[in-house]
C-alpha atoms as a PDB file:
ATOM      1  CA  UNK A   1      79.665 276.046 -30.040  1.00  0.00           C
ATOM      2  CA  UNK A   2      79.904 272.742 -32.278  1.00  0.00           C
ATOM      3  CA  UNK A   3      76.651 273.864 -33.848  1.00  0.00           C
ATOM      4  CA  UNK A   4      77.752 276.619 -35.561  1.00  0.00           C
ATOM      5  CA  UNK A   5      80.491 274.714 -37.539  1.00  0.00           C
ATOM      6  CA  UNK A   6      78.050 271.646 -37.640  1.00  0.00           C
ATOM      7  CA  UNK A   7      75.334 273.610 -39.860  1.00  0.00           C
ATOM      8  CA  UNK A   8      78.051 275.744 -41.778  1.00  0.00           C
ATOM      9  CA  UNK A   9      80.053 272.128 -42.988  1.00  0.00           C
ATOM     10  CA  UNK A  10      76.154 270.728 -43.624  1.00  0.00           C
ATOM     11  CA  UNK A  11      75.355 274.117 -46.393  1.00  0.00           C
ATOM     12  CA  UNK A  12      78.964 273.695 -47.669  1.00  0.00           C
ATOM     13  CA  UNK A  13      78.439 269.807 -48.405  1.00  0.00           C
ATOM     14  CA  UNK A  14      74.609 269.678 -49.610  1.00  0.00           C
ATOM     15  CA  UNK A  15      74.919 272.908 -51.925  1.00  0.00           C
ATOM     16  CA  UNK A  16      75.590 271.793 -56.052  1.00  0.00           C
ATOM     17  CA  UNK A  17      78.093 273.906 -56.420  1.00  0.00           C
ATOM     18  CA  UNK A  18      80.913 271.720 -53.945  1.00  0.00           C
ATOM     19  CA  UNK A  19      80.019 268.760 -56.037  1.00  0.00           C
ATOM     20  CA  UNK A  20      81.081 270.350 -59.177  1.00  0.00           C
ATOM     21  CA  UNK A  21      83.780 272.077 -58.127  1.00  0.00           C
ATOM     22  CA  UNK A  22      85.222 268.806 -56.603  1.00  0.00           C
ATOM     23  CA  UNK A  23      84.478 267.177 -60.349  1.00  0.00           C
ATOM     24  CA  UNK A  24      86.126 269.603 -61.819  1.00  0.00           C
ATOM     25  CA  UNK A  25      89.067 268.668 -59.155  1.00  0.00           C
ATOM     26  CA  UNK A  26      89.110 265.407 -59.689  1.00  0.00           C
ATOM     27  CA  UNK A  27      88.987 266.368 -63.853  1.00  0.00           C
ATOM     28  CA  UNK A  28      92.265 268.589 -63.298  1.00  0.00           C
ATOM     29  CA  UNK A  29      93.974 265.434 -61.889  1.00  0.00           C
ATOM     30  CA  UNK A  30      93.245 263.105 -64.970  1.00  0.00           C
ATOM     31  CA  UNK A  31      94.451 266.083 -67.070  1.00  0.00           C
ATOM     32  CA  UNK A  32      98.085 266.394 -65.157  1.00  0.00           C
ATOM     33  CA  UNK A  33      98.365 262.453 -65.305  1.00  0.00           C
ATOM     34  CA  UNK A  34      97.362 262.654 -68.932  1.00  0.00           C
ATOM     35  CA  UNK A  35     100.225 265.464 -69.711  1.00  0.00           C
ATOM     36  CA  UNK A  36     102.233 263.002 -67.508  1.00  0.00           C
ATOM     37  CA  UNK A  37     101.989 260.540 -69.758  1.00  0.00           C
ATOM     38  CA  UNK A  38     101.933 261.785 -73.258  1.00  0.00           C
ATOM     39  CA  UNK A  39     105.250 263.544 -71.919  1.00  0.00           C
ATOM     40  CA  UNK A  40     106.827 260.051 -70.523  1.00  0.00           C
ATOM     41  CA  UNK A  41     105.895 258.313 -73.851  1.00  0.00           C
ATOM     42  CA  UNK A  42     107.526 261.476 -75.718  1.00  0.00           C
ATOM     43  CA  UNK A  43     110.879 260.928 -73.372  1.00  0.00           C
ATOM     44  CA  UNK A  44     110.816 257.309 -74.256  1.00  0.00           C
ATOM     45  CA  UNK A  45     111.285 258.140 -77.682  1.00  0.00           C
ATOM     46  CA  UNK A  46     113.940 260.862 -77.634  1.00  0.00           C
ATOM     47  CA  UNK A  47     118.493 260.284 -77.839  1.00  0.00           C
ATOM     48  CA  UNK A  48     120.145 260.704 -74.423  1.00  0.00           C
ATOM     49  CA  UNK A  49     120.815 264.250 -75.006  1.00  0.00           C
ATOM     50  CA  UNK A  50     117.825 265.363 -75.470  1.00  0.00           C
ATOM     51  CA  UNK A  51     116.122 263.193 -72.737  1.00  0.00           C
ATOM     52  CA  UNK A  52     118.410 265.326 -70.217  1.00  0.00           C
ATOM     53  CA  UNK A  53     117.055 268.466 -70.687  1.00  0.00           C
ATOM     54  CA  UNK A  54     113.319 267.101 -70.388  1.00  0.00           C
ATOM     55  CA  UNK A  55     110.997 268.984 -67.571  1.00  0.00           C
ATOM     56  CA  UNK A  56     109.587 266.973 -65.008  1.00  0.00           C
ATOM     57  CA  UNK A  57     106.391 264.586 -65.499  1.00  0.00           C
ATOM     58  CA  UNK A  58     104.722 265.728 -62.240  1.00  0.00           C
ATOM     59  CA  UNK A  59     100.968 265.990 -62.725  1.00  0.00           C
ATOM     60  CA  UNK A  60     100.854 268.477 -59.894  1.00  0.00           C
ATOM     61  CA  UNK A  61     102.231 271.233 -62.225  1.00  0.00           C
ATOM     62  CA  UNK A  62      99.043 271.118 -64.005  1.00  0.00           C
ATOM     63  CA  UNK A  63      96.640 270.360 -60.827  1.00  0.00           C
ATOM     64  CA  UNK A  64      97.935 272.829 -58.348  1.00  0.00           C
ATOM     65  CA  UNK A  65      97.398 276.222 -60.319  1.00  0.00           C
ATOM     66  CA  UNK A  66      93.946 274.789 -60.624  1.00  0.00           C
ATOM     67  CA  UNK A  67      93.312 273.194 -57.734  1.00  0.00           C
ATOM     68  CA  UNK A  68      94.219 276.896 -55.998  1.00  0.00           C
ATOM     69  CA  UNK A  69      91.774 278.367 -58.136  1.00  0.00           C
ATOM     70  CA  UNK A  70      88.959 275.279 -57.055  1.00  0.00           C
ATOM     71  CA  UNK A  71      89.730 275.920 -53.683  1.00  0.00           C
ATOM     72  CA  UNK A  72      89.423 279.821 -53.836  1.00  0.00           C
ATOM     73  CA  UNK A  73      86.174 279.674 -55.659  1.00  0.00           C
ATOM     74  CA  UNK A  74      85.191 277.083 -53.231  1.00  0.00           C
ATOM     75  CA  UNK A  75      85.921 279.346 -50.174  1.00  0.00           C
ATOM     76  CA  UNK A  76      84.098 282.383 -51.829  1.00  0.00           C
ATOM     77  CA  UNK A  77      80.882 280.930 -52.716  1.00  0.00           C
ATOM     78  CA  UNK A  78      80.896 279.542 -49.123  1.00  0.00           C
ATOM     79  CA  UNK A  79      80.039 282.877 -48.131  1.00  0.00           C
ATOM     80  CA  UNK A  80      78.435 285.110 -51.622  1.00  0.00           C
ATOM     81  CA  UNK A  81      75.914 282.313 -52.376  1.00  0.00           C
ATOM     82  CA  UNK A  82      74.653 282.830 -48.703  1.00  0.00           C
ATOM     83  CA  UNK A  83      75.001 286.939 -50.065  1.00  0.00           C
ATOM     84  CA  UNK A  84      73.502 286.349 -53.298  1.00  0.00           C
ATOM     85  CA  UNK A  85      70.285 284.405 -51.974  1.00  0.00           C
ATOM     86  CA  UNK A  86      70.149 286.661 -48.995  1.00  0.00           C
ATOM     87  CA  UNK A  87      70.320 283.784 -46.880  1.00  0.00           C
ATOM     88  CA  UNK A  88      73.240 285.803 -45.219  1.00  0.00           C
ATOM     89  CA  UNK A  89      70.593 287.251 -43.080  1.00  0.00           C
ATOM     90  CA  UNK A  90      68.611 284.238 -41.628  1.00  0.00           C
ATOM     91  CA  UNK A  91      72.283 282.981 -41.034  1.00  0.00           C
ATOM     92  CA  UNK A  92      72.967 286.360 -38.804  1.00  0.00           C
ATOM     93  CA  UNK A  93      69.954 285.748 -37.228  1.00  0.00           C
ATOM     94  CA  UNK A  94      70.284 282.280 -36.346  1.00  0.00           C
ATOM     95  CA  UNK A  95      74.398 283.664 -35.268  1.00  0.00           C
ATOM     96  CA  UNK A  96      73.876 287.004 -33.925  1.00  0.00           C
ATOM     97  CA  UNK A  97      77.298 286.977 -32.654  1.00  0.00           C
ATOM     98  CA  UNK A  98      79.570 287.636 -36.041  1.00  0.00           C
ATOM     99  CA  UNK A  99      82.797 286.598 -35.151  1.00  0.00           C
ATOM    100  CA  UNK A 100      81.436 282.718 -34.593  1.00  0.00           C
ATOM    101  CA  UNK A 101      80.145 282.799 -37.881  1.00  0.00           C
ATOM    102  CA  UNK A 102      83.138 283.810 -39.144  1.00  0.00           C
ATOM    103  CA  UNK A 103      85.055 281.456 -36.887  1.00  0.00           C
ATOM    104  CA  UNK A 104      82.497 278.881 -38.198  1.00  0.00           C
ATOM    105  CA  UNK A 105      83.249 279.124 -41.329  1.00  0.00           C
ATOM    106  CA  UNK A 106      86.887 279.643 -40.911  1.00  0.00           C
ATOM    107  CA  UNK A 107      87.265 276.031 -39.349  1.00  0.00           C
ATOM    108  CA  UNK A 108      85.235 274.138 -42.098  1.00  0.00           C
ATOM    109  CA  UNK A 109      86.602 275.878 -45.214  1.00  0.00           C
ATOM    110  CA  UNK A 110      89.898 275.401 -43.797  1.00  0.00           C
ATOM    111  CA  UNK A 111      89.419 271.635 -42.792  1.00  0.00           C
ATOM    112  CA  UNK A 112      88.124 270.995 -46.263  1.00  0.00           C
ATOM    113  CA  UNK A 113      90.748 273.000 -48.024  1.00  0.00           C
ATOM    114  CA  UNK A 114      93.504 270.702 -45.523  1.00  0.00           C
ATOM    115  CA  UNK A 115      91.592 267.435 -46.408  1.00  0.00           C
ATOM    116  CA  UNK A 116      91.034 267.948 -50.160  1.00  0.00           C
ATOM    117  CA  UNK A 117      94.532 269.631 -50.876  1.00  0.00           C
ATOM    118  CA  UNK A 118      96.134 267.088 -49.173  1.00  0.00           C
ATOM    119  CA  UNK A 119      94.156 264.250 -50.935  1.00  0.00           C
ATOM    120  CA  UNK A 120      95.041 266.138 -54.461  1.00  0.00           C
ATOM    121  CA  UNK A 121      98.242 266.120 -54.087  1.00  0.00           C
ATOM    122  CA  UNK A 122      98.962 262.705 -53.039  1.00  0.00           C
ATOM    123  CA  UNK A 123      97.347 261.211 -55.488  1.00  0.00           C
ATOM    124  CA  UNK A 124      99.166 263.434 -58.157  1.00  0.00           C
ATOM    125  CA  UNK A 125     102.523 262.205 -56.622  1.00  0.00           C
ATOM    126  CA  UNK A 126     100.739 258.455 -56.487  1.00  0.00           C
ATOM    127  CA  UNK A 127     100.054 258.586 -60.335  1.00  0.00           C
ATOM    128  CA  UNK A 128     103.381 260.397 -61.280  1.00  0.00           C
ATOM    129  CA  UNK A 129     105.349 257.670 -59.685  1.00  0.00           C
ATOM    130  CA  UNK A 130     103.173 254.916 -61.607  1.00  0.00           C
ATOM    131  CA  UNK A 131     103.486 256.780 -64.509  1.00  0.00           C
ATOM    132  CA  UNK A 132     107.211 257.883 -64.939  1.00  0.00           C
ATOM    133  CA  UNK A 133     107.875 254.360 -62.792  1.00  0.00           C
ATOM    134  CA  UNK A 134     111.625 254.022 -62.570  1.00  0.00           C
ATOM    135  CA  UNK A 135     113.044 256.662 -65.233  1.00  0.00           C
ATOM    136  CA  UNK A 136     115.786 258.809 -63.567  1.00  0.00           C
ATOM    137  CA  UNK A 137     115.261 262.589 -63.127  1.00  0.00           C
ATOM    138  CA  UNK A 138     114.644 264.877 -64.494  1.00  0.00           C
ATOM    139  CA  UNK A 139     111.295 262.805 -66.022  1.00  0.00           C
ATOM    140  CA  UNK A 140     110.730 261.273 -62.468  1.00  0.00           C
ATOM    141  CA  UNK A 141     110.342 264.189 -60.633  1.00  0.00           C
ATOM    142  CA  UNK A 142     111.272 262.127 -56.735  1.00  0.00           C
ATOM    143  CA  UNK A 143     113.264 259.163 -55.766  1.00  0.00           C
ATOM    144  CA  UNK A 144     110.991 258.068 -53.032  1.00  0.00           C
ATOM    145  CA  UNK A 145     108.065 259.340 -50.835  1.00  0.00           C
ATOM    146  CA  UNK A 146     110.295 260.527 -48.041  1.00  0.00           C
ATOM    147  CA  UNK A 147     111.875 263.473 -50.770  1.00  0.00           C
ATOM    148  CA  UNK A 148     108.320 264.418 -52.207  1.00  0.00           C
ATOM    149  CA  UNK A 149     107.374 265.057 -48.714  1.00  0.00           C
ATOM    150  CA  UNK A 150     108.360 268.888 -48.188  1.00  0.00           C
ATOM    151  CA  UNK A 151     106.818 269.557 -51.967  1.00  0.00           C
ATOM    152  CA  UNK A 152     103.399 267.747 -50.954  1.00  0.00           C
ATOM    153  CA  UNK A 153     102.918 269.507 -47.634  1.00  0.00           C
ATOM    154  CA  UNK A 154     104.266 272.490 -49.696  1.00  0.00           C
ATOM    155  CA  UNK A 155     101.364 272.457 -52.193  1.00  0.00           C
ATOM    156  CA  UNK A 156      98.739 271.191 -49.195  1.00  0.00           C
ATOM    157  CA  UNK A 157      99.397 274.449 -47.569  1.00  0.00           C
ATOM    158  CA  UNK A 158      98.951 276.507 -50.944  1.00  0.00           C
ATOM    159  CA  UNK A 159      95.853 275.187 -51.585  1.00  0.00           C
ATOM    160  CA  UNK A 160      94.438 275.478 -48.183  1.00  0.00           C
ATOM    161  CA  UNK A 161      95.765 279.091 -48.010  1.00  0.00           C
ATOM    162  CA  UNK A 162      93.782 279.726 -51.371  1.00  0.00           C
ATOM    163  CA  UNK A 163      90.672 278.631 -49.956  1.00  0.00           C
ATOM    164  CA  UNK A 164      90.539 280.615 -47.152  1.00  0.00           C
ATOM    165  CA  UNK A 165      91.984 283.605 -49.474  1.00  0.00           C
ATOM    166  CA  UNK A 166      89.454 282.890 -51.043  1.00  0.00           C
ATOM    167  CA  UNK A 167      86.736 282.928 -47.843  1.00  0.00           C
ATOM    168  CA  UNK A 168      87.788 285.797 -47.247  1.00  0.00           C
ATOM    169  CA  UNK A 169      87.230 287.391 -50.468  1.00  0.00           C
ATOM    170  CA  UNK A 170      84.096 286.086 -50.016  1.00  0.00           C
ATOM    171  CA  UNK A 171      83.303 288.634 -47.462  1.00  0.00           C
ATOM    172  CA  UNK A 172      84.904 291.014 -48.480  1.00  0.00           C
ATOM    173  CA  UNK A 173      83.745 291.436 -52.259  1.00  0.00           C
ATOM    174  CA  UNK A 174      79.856 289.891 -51.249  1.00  0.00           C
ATOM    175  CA  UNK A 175      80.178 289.253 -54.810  1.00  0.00           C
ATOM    176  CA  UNK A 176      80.514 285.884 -56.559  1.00  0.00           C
ATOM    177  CA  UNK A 177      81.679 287.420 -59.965  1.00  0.00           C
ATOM    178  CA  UNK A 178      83.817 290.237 -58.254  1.00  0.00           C
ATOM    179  CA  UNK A 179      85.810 287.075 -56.440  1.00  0.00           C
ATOM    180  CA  UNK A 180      86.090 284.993 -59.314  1.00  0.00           C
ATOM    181  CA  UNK A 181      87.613 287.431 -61.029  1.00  0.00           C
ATOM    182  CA  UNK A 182      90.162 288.617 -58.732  1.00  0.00           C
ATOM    183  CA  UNK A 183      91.020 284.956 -58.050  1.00  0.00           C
ATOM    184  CA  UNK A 184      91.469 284.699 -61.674  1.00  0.00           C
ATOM    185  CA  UNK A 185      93.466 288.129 -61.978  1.00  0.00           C
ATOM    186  CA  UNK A 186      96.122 286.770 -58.530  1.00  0.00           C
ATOM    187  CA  UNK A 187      96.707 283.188 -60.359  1.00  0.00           C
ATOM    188  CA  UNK A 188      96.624 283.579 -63.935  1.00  0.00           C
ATOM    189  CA  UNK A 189      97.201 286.702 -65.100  1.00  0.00           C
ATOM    190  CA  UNK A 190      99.379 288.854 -62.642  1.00  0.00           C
ATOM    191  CA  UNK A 191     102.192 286.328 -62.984  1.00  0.00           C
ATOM    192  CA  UNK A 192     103.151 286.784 -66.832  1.00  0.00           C
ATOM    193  CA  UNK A 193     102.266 290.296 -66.339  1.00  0.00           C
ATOM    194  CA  UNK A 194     105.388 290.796 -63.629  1.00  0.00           C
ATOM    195  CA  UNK A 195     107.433 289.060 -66.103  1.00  0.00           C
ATOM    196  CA  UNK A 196     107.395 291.951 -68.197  1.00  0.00           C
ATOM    197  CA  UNK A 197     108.214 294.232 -65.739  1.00  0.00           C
ATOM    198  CA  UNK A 198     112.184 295.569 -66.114  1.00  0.00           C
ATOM    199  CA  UNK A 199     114.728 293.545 -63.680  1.00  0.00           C
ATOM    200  CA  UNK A 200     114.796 292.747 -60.905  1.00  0.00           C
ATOM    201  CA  UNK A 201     110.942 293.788 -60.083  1.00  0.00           C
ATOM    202  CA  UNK A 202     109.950 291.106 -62.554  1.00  0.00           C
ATOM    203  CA  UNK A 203     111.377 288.232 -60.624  1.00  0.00           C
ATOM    204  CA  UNK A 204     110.564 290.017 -56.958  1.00  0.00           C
ATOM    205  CA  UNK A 205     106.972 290.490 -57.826  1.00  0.00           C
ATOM    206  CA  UNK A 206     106.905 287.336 -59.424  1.00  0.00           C
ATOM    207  CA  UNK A 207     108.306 285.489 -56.294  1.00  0.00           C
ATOM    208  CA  UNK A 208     105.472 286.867 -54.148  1.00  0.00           C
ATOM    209  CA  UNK A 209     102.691 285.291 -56.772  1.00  0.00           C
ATOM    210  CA  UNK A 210     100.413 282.309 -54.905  1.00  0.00           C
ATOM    211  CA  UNK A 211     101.446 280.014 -58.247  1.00  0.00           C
ATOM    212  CA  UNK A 212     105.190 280.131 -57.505  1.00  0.00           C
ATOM    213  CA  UNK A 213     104.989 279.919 -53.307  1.00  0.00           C
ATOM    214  CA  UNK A 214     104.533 276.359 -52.965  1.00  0.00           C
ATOM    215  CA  UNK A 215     108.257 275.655 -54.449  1.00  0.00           C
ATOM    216  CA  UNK A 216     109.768 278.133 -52.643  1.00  0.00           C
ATOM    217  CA  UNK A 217     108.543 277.014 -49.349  1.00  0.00           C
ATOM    218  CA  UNK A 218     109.399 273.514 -50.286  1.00  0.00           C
ATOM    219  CA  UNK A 219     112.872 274.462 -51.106  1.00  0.00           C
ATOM    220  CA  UNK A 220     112.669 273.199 -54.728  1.00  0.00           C
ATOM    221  CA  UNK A 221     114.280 276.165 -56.487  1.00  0.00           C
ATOM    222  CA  UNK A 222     117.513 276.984 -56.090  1.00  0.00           C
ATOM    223  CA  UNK A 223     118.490 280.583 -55.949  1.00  0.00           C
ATOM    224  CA  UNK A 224     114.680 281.513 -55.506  1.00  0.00           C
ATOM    225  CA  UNK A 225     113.909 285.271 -54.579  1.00  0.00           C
ATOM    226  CA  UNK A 226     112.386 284.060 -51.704  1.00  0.00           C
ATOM    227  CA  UNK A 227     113.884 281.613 -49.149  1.00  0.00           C
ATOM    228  CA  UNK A 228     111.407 279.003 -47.125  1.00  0.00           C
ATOM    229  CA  UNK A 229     110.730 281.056 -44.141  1.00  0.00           C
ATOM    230  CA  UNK A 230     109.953 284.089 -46.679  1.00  0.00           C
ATOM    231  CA  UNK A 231     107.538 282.526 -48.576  1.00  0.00           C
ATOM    232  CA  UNK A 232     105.650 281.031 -45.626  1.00  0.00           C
ATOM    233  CA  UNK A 233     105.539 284.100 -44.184  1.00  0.00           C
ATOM    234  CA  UNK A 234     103.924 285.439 -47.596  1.00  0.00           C
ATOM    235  CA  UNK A 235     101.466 283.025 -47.283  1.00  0.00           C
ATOM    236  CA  UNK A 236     100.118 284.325 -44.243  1.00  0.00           C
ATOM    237  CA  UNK A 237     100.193 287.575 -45.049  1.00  0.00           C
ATOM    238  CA  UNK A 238      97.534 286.617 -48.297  1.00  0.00           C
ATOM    239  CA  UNK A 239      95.406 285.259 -45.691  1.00  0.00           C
ATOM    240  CA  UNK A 240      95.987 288.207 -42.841  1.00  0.00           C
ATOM    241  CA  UNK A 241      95.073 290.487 -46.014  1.00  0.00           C
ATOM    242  CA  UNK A 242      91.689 288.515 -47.558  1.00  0.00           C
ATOM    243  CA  UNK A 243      90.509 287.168 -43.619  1.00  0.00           C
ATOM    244  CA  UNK A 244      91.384 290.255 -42.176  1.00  0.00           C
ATOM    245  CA  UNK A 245      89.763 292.322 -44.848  1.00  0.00           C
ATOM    246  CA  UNK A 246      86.514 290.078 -44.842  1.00  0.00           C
ATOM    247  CA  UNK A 247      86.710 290.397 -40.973  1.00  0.00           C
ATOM    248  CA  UNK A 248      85.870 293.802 -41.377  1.00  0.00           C
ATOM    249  CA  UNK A 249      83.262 293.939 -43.479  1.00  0.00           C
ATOM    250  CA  UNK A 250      80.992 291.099 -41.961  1.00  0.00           C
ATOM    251  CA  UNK A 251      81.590 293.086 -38.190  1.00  0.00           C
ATOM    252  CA  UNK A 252      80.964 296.567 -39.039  1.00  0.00           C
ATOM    253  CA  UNK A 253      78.661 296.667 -42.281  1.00  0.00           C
ATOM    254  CA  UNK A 254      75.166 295.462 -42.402  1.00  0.00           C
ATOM    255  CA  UNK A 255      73.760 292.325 -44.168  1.00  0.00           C
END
């Protein structure tokens, strides 16, 4: 049984495309600690008053939107590069049975999505706090580790729940382009576009957005549509939808 996962976490490390996607990572965190930065020096320079009404300098409001959409792409192509290639079929040959592929794969994107997500967004807190150093809120987003907790575990199981969202759009679409754009469409562009829907569907639909779950479930927002329980429960239901959908597909449609 080890096999299966062995060889599936073998094609997901050697293939080019995990390298760049974990550049382009590792890119999105120098970005956040850049805007982290530039906005510290900016507070720095501002009267009292206007320092109070400052946003936060957390670089993980720039990484996680990405690092969902890294972590989606990087569960899809775990599967449609296999599609595309038609490697899919020596793959079914070498697993006839189609749920421990899908198992297989399961447990490795998953791991990685764990391991990298959690890595991400440590190190965002890491540089935000040497960044900000000891400025008071609301430019220092945390007081200490022990209150960033809930938001880091918060964001670790976002971006683990996009990758596998994203595996299982994977097999569900067969289609590299068709998942990359509907990851696109779910993080970037159905947000703003339930904004402009007339209240209160605007901030309901908008509550149930993958960008806007990992503060709910951390219990950052007060007032939010959604309490912690609710949005962890929408988080499961993305991935009953995508895994359960790709389930499908692989077990009753041909290669």
């Amino acid at each position: 049984m080890t096999d299966v996962p062995a060889s599936e976490f073998l094609k997901l490390r050697t293939v080019r495309s995990t390298v760049y996607l974990l550049v382009a990572l590792v890119l999105a965190l120098a970005a956040g600690v850049l805007v982290s930065y530039l906005m510290t020096a900016d507070y720095d320079s501002q009267p009292p008053d206007v320092q109070a009404h400052f946003g936060t300098a957390d670089p993980g409001v720039v990484v996680l939107p990405f690092g969902q959409f890294v972590l989606g792409v990087l569960g899809a192509l775990a599967v449609t590069s296999e599609y595309g290639s038609g490697m899919i079929r020596t793959a079914l040959v070498s697993v006839p049975r189609r749920r421990s592929l899908l198992l297989a794969k399961t447990a490795v994107v998953g791991g990685v999505s764990v391991v990298v997500g959690a890595v991400v967004t440590f190190l965002g807190f890491l540089f935000g706090e040497l960044v900000t150093g000891d400025r008071p809120k609301p430019i220092s987003a945390y007081d200490s580790l022990s209150e960033a907790v809930p938001t880091l575990l918060a964001n670790t199981a976002s971006l683990t729940t996009m990758g596998l969202f994203g595996l299982g759009l994977g097999f569900l679409l067969r289609s590299t382009a068709g998942a990359l754009v509907t990851l696109c469409g779910l993080l970037f562009v159905l947000p703003g576009i339930t904004l402009l829907l007339p209240a209160p569907w605007n901030d309901r639909l908008y509550a149930i957005m993958p960008p806007v779950l990992a503060p709910q479930l951390a219990g950052e927002l007060p007032g939010a549509p959604l309490g912690q329980w609710a949005a962890g429960l929408v988080m499961v239901a993305y991935l009953v939808v995508a895994l359960g959908g790709g389930a499908l597909v692989l077990l009753r449609r041909d290669a």
